[in-house]
C-alpha atoms as a PDB file:
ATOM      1  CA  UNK A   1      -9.194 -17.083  -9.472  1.00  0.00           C
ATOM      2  CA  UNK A   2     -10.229 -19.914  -6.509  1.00  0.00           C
ATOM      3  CA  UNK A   3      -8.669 -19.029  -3.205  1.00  0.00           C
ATOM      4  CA  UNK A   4      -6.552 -21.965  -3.062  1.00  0.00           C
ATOM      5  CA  UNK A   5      -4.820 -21.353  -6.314  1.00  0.00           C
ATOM      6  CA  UNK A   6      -4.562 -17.245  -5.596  1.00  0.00           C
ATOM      7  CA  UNK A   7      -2.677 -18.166  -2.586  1.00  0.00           C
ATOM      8  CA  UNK A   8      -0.350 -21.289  -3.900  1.00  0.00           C
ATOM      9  CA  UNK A   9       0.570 -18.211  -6.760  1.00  0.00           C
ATOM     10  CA  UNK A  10       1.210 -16.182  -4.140  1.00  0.00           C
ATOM     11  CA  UNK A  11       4.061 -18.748  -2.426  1.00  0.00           C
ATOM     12  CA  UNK A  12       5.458 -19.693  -5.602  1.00  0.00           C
ATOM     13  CA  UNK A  13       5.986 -16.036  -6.318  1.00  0.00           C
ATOM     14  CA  UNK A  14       7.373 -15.460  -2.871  1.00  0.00           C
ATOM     15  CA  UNK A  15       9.609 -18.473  -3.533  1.00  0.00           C
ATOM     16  CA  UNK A  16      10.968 -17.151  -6.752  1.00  0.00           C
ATOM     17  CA  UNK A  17      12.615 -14.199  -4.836  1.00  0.00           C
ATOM     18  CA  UNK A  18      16.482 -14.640  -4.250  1.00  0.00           C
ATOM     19  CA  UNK A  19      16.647 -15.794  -0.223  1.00  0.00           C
ATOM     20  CA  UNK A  20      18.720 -12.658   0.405  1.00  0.00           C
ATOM     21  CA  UNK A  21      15.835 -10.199  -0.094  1.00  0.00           C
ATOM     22  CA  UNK A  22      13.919 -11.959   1.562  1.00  0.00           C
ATOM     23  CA  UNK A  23      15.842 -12.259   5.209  1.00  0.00           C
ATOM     24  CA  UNK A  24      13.553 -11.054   7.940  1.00  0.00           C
ATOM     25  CA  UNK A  25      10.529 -11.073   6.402  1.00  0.00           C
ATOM     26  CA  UNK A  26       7.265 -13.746   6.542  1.00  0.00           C
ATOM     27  CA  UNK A  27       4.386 -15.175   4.437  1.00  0.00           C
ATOM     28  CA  UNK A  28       2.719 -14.344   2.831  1.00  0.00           C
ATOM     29  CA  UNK A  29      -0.510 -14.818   5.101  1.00  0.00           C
ATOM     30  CA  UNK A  30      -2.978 -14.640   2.416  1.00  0.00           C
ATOM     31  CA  UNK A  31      -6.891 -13.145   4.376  1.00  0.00           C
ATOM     32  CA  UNK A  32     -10.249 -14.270   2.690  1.00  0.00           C
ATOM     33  CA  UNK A  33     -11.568 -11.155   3.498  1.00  0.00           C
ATOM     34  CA  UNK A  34     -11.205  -7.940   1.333  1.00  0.00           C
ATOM     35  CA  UNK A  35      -9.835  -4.635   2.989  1.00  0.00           C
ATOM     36  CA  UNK A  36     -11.891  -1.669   2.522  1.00  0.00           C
ATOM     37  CA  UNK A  37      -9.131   1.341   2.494  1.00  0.00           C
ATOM     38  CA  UNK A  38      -9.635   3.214   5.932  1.00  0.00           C
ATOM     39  CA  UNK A  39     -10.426   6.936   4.510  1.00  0.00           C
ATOM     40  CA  UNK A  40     -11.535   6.490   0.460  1.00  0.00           C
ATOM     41  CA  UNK A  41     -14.387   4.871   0.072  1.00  0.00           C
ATOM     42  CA  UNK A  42     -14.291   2.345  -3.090  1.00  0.00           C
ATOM     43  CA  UNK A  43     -10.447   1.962  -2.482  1.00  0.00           C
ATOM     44  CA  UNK A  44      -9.207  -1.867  -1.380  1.00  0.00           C
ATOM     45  CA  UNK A  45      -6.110  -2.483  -0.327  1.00  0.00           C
ATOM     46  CA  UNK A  46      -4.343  -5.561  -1.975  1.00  0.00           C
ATOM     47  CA  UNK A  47      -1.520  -5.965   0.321  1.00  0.00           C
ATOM     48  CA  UNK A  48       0.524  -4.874   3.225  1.00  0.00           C
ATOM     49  CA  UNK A  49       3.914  -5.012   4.727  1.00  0.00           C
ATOM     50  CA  UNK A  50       3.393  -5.276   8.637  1.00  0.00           C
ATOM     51  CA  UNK A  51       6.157  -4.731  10.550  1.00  0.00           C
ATOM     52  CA  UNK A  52       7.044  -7.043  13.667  1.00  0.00           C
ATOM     53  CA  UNK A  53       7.057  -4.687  17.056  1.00  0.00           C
ATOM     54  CA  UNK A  54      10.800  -4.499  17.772  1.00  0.00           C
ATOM     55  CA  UNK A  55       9.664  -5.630  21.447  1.00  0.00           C
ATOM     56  CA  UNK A  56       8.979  -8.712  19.641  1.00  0.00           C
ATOM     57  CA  UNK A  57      11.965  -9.145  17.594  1.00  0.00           C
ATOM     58  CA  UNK A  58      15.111 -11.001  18.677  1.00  0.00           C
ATOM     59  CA  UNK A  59      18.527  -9.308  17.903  1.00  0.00           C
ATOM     60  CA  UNK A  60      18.944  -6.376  15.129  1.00  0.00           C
ATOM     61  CA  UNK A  61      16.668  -8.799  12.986  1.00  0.00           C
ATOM     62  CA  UNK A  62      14.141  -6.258  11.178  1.00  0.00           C
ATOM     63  CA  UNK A  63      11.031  -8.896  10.817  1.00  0.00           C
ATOM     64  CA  UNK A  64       7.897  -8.132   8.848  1.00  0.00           C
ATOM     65  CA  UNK A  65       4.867 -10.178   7.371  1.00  0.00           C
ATOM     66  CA  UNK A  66       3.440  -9.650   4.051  1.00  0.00           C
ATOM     67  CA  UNK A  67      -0.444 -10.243   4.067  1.00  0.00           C
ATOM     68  CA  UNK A  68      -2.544  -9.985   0.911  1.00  0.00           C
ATOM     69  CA  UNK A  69      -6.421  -9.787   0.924  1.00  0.00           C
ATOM     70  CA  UNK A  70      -7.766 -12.222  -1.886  1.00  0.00           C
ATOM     71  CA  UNK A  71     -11.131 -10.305  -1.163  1.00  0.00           C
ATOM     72  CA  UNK A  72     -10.027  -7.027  -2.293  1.00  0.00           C
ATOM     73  CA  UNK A  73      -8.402  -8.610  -5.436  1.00  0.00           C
ATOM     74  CA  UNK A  74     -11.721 -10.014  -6.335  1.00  0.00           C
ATOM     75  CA  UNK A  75     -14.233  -6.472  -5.596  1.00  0.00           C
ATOM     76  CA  UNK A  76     -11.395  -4.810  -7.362  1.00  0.00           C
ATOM     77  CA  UNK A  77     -12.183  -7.559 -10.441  1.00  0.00           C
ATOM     78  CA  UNK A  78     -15.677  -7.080 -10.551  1.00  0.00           C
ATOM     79  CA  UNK A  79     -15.702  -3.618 -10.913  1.00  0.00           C
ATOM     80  CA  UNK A  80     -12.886  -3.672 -13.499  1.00  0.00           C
ATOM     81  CA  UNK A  81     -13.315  -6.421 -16.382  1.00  0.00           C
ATOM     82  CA  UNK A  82      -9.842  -5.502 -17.837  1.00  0.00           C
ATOM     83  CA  UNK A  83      -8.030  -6.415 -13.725  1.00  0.00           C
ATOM     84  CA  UNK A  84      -5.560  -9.201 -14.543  1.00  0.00           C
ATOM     85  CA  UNK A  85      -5.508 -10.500 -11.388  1.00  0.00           C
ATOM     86  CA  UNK A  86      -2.119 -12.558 -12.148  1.00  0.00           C
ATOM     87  CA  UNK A  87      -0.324  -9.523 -13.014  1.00  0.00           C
ATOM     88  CA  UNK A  88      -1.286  -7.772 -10.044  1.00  0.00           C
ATOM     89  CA  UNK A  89      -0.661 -10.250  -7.297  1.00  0.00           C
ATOM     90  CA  UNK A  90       2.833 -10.797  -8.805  1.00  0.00           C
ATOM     91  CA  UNK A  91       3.219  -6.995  -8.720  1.00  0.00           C
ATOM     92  CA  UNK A  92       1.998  -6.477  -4.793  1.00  0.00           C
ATOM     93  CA  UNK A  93       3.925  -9.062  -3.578  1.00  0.00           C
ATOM     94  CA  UNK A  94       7.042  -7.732  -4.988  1.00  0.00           C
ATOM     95  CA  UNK A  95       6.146  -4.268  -4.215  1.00  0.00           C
ATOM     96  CA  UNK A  96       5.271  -5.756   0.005  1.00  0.00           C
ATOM     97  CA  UNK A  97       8.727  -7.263  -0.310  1.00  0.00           C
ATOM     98  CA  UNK A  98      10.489  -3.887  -1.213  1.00  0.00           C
ATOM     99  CA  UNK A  99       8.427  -2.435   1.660  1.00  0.00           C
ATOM    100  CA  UNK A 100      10.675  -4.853   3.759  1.00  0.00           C
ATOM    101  CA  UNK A 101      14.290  -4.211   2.156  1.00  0.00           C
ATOM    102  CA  UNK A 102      13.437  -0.795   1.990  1.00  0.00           C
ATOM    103  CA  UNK A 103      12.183  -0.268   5.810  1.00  0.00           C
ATOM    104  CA  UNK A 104      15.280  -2.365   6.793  1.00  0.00           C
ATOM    105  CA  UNK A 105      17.489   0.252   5.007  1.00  0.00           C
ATOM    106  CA  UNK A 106      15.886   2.947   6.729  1.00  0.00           C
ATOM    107  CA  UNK A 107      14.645   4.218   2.785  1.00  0.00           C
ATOM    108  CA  UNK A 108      11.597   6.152   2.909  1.00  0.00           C
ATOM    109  CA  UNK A 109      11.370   5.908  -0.738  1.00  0.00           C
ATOM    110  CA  UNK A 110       8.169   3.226  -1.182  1.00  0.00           C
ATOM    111  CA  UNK A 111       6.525   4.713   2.128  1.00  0.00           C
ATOM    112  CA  UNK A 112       6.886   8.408   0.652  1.00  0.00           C
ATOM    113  CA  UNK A 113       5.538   6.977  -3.205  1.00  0.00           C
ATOM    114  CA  UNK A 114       2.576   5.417  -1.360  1.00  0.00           C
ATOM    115  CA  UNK A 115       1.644   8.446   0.454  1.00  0.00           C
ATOM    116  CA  UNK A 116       1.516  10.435  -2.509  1.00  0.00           C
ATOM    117  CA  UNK A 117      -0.748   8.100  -4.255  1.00  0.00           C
ATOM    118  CA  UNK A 118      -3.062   7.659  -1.534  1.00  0.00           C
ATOM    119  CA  UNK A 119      -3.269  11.984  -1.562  1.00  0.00           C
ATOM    120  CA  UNK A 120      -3.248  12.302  -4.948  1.00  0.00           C
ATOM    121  CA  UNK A 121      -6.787   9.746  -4.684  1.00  0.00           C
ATOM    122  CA  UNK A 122      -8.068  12.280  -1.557  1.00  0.00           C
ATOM    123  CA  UNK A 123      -7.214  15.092  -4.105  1.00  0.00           C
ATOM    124  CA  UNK A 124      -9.810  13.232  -7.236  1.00  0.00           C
ATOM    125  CA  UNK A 125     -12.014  12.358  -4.670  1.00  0.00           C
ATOM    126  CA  UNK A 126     -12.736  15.813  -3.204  1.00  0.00           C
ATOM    127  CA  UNK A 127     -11.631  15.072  -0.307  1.00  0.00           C
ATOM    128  CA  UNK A 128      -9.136  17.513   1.827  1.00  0.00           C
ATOM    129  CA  UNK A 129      -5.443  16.504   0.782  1.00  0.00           C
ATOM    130  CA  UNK A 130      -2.060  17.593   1.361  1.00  0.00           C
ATOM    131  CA  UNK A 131      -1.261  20.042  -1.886  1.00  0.00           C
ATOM    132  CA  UNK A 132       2.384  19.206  -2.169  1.00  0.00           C
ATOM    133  CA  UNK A 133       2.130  16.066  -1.996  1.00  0.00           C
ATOM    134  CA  UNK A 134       3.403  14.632  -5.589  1.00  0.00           C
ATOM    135  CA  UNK A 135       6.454  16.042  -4.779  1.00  0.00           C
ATOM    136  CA  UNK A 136       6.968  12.608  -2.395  1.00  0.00           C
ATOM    137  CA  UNK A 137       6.716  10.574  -5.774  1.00  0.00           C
ATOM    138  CA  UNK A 138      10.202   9.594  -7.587  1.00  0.00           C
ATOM    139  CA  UNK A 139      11.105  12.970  -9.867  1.00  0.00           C
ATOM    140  CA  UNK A 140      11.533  12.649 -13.114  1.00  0.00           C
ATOM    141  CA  UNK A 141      13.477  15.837 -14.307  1.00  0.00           C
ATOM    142  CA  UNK A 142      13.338  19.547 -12.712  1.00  0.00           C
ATOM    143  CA  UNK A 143      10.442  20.331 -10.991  1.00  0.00           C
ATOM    144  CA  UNK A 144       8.917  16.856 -12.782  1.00  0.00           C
ATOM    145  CA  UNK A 145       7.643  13.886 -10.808  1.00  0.00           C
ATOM    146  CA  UNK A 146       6.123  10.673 -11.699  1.00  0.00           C
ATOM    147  CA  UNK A 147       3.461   8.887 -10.099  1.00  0.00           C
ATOM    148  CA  UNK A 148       2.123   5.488 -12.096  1.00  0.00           C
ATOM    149  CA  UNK A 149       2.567   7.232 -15.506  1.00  0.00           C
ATOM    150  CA  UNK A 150       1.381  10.264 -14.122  1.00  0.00           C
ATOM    151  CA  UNK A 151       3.218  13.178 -14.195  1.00  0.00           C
ATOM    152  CA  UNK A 152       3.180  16.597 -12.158  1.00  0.00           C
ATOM    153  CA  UNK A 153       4.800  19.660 -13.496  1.00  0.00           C
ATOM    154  CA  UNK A 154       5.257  22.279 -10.978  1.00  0.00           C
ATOM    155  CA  UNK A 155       4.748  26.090 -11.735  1.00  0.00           C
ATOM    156  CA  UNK A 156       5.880  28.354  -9.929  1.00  0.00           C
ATOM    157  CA  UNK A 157       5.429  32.594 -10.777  1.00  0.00           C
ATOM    158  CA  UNK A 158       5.860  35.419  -8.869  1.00  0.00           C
ATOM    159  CA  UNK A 159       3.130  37.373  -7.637  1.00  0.00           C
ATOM    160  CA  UNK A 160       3.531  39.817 -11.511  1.00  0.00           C
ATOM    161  CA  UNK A 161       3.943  36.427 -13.712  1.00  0.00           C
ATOM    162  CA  UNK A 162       0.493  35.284 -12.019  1.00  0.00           C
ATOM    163  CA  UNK A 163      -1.526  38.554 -12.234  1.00  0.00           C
ATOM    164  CA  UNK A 164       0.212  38.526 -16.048  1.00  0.00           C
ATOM    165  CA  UNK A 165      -1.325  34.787 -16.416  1.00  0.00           C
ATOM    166  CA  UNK A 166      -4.473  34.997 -14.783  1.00  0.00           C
ATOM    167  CA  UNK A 167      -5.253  37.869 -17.789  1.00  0.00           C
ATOM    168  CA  UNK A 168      -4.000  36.008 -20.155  1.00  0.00           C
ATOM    169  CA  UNK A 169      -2.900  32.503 -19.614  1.00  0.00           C
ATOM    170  CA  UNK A 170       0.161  30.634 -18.984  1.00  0.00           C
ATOM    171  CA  UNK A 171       1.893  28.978 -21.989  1.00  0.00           C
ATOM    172  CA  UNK A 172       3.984  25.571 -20.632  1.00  0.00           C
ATOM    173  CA  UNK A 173       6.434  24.347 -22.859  1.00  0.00           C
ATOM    174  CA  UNK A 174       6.305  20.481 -22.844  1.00  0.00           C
ATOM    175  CA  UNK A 175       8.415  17.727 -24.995  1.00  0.00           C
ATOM    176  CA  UNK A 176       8.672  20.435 -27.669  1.00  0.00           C
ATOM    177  CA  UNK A 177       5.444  22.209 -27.912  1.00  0.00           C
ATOM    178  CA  UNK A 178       3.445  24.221 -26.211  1.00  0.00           C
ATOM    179  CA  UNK A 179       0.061  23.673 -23.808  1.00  0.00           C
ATOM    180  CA  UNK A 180      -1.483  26.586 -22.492  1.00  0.00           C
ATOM    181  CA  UNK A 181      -3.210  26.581 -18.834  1.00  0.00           C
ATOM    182  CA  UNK A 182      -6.523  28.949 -18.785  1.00  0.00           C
ATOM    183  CA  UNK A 183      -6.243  32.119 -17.077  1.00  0.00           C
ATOM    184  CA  UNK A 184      -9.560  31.104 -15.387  1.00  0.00           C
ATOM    185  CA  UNK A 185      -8.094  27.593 -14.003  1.00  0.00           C
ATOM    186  CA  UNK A 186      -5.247  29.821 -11.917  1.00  0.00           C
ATOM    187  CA  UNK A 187      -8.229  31.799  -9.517  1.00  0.00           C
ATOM    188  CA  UNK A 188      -7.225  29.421  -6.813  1.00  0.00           C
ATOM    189  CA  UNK A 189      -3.697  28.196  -5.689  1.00  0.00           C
ATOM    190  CA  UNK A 190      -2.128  25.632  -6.330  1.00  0.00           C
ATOM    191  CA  UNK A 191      -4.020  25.117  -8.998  1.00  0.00           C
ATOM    192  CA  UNK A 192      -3.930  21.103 -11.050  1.00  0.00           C
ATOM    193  CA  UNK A 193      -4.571  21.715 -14.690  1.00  0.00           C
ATOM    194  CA  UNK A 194      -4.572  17.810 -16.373  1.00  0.00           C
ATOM    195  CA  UNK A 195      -3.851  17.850 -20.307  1.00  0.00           C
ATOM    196  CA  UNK A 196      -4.961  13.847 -20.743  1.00  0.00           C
ATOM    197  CA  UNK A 197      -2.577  11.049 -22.049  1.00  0.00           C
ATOM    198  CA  UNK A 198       0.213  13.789 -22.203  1.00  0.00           C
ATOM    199  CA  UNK A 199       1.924  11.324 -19.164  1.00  0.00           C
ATOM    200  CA  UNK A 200       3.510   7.561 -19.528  1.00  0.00           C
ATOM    201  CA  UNK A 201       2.521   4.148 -20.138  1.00  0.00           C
ATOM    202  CA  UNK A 202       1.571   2.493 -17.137  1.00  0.00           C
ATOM    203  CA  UNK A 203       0.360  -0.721 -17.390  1.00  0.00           C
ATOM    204  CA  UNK A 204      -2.772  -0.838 -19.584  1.00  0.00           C
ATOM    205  CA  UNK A 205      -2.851   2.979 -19.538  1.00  0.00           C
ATOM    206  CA  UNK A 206      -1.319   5.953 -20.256  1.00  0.00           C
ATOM    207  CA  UNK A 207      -1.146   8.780 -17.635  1.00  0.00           C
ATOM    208  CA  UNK A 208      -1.827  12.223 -17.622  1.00  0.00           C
ATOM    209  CA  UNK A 209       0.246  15.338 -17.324  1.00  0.00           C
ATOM    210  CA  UNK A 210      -0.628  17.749 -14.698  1.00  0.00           C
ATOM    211  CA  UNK A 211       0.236  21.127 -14.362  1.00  0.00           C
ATOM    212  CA  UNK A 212       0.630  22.256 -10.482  1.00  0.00           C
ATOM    213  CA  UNK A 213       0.728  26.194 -10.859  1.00  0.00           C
ATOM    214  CA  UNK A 214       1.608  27.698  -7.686  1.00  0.00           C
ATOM    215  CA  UNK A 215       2.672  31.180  -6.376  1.00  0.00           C
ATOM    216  CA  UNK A 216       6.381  32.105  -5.159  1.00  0.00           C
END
């Protein structure tokens, strides 16, 4: 997609949004470049909500700019034939514009799901993450939480259940069956066992469940 007609999308988008939601907020200012993410290399960020200094604000009046990075939609494209580049600038716009209701509502909700994501990409990468950190995600049932059709199971035994599992497993019961965790994936703690596709639909995919065993 030509810059002029990513960023005529992007208004009408913006336009379609009741006024109400969108009270306080500007743009979107839509950047040629593309935004290498800060810390994980091959990561571009596609948007942001930037809040307004309050020394620069007038009244109560939360303000806040949405800028998207046409760049970073367009590396992202090329190294993914099956990016539909429509679908996702409709999604980050929406998802810069609940950064703004939600920050004006004091909700940490978006900030916290963010966070996890951008962990949860340390954690693939190798890279040193923080090891509770799916439990910022939205939860899905007890000791369940979901992050873009992934979901994260938490484990936790007592130091007898472990030493009991690490000899000869762990059986997890799961949507009416049962998966087993190897004893020899529980030497280290917390330990993320994936069982692939066992997750939601998300998108074009469907995620992966992922057992987090850790000790009491």
């Amino acid at each position: 997609m030509r810059f002029s007609a990513f960023e005529r999308r992007a208004h009408e988008i913006f336009e379609e949004v009741p006024e109400e939601f969108l009270e306080g907020i500007a743009g979107p200012v839509v950047e040629r470049r593309a935004r290498p993410h800060p810390h994980l290399p091959g990561i571009f960020t596609l948007g942001e909500c930037v809040p307004v200094p309050h020394s620069f604000t007038l009244g109560e009046e939360h303000l806040s700019t949405v800028f998207l990075y046409w760049g970073s939609f367009l590396e992202i494209g090329r190294r993914d034939p099956g990016f539909d580049m429509q679908a996702e600038l409709e999604e980050t716009v929406l998802h810069e514009i609940r950064h703004h209701i939600e920050d004006r509502a004091g909700a940490p909700d978006l900030r916290n799901e963010d966070a996890a994501e951008e962990e949860e990409e340390r954690r693939r990468t190798g890279l040193p993450f923080r090891d509770g950190h799916y439990r910022l995600a939205p939860a899905a049932g007890p000791s369940l939480w979901s992050l873009h059709g992934d979901l994260f199971l938490q484990v936790v035994l007592r130091r007898r259940e472990l030493a009991a599992a690490r000899e000869a497993g762990l059986p997890v019961s799961w949507r009416g069956r049962i998966l087993r965790v190897e004893a020899d994936a529980m030497d280290s703690l917390p330990a993320f066992v994936s069982f692939p596709g066992e997750g939601e639909a998300h998108g074009r995919r469907r995620g992966d469940l992922w057992v987090v065993v850790r000790e009491r």
